[in-house]
Protein backbone atom coordinates (compact mmCIF):
# COMPACT_ATOMS: atom_id res chain seq x y z
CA UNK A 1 2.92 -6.51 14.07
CA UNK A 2 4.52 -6.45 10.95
CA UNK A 3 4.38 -4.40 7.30
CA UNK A 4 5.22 -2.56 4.80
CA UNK A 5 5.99 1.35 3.82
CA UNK A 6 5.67 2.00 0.34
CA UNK A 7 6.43 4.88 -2.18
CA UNK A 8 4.28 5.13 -5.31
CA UNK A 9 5.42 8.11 -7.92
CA UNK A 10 1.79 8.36 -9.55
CA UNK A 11 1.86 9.32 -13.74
CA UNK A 12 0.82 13.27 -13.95
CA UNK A 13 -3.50 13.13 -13.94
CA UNK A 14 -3.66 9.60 -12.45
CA UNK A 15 -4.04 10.10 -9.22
CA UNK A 16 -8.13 9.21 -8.94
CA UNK A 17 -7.93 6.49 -11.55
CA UNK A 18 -5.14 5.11 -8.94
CA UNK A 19 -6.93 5.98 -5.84
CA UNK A 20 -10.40 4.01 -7.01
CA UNK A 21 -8.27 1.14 -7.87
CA UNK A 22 -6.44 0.98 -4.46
CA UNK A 23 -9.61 2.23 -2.36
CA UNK A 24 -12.07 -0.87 -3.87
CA UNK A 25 -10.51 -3.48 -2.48
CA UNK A 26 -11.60 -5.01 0.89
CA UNK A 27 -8.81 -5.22 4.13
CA UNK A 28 -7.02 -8.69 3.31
CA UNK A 29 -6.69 -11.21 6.52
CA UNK A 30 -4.86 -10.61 8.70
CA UNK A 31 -4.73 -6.79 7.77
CA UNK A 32 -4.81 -4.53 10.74
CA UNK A 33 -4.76 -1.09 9.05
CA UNK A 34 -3.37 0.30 5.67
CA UNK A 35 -2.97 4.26 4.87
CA UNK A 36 -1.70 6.16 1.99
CA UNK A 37 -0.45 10.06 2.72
CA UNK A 38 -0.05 12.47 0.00
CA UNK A 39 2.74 14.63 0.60
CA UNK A 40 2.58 18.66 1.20
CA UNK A 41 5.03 19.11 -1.30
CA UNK A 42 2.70 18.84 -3.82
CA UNK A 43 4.98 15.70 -5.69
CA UNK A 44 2.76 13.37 -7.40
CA UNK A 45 4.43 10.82 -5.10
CA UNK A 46 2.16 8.63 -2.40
CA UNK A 47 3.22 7.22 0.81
CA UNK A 48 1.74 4.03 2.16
CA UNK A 49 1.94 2.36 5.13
CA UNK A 50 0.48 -1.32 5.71
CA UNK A 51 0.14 -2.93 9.09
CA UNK A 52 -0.68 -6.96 9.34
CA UNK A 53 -0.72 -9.14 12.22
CA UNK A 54 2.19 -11.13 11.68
CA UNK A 55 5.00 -11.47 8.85
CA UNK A 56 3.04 -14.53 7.60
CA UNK A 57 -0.58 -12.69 7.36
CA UNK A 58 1.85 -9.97 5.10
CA UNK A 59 3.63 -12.21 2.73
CA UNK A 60 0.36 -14.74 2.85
CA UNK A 61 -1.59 -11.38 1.11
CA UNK A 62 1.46 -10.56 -0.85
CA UNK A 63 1.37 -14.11 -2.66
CA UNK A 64 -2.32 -14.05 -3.16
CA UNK A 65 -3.35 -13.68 -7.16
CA UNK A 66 -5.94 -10.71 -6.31
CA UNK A 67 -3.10 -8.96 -4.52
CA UNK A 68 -0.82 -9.28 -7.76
CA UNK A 69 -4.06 -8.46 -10.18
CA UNK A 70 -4.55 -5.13 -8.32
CA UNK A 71 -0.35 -4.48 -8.60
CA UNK A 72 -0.68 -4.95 -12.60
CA UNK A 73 -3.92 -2.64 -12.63
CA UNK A 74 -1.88 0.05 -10.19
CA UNK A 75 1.01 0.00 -12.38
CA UNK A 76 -0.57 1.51 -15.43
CA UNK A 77 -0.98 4.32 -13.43
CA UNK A 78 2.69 4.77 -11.79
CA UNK A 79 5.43 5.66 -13.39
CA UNK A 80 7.76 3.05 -11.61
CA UNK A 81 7.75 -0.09 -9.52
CA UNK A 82 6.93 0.94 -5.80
CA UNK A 83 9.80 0.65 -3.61
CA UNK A 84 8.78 -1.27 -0.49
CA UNK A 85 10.57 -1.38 2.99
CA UNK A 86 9.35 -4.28 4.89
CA UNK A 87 10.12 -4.84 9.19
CA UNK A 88 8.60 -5.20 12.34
CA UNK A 89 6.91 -2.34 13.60
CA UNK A 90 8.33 -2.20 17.41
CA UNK A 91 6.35 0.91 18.66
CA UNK A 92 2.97 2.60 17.72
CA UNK A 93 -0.69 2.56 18.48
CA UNK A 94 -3.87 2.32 17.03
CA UNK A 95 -6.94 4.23 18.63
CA UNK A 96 -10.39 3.94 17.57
């Protein structure tokens, strides 16, 4: 499996408007599971984690235009670019 952890530093009184953008969109292919964690340190800051099938299935979503539409919309509510760490997830496990 392969993904992506993210950082988003949200603009003070975003946070829904950012949330419904993020949480209306559907699992792209390939997708396996995505989260975002809001910290107990009460930052504005979010922490997402994105898990695809395969490095193709991640950059495949990354270079589709819906995925870059929903960036621009996501950016008027962040104060800065995302920083992104991208790799191979070696260990884990996903119950259901």
């Amino acid at each position: 499996m392969y993904g992506t952890i993210f950082n988003l530093k949200v603009k003070p009184g975003h946070l829904e408007a950012l949330l419904e953008i993020i949480g209306n969109n559907d699992t792209p292919a390939g997708g396996v599971a995505w989260f975002l964690l809001k910290p107990d340190d009460e930052q504005a800051d979010l922490i997402g984690v994105a898990v695809f099938e395969s490095k193709e299935a991640h950059l495949a979503n990354a270079n589709r235009p819906g995925q870059h539409e929903m960036f621009v919309k996501m950016m008027d509510h962040l104060l800065e670019k995302p920083s992104w760490t991208d790799g191979t997830y070696v260990l884990g496990e996903i119950s259901r």
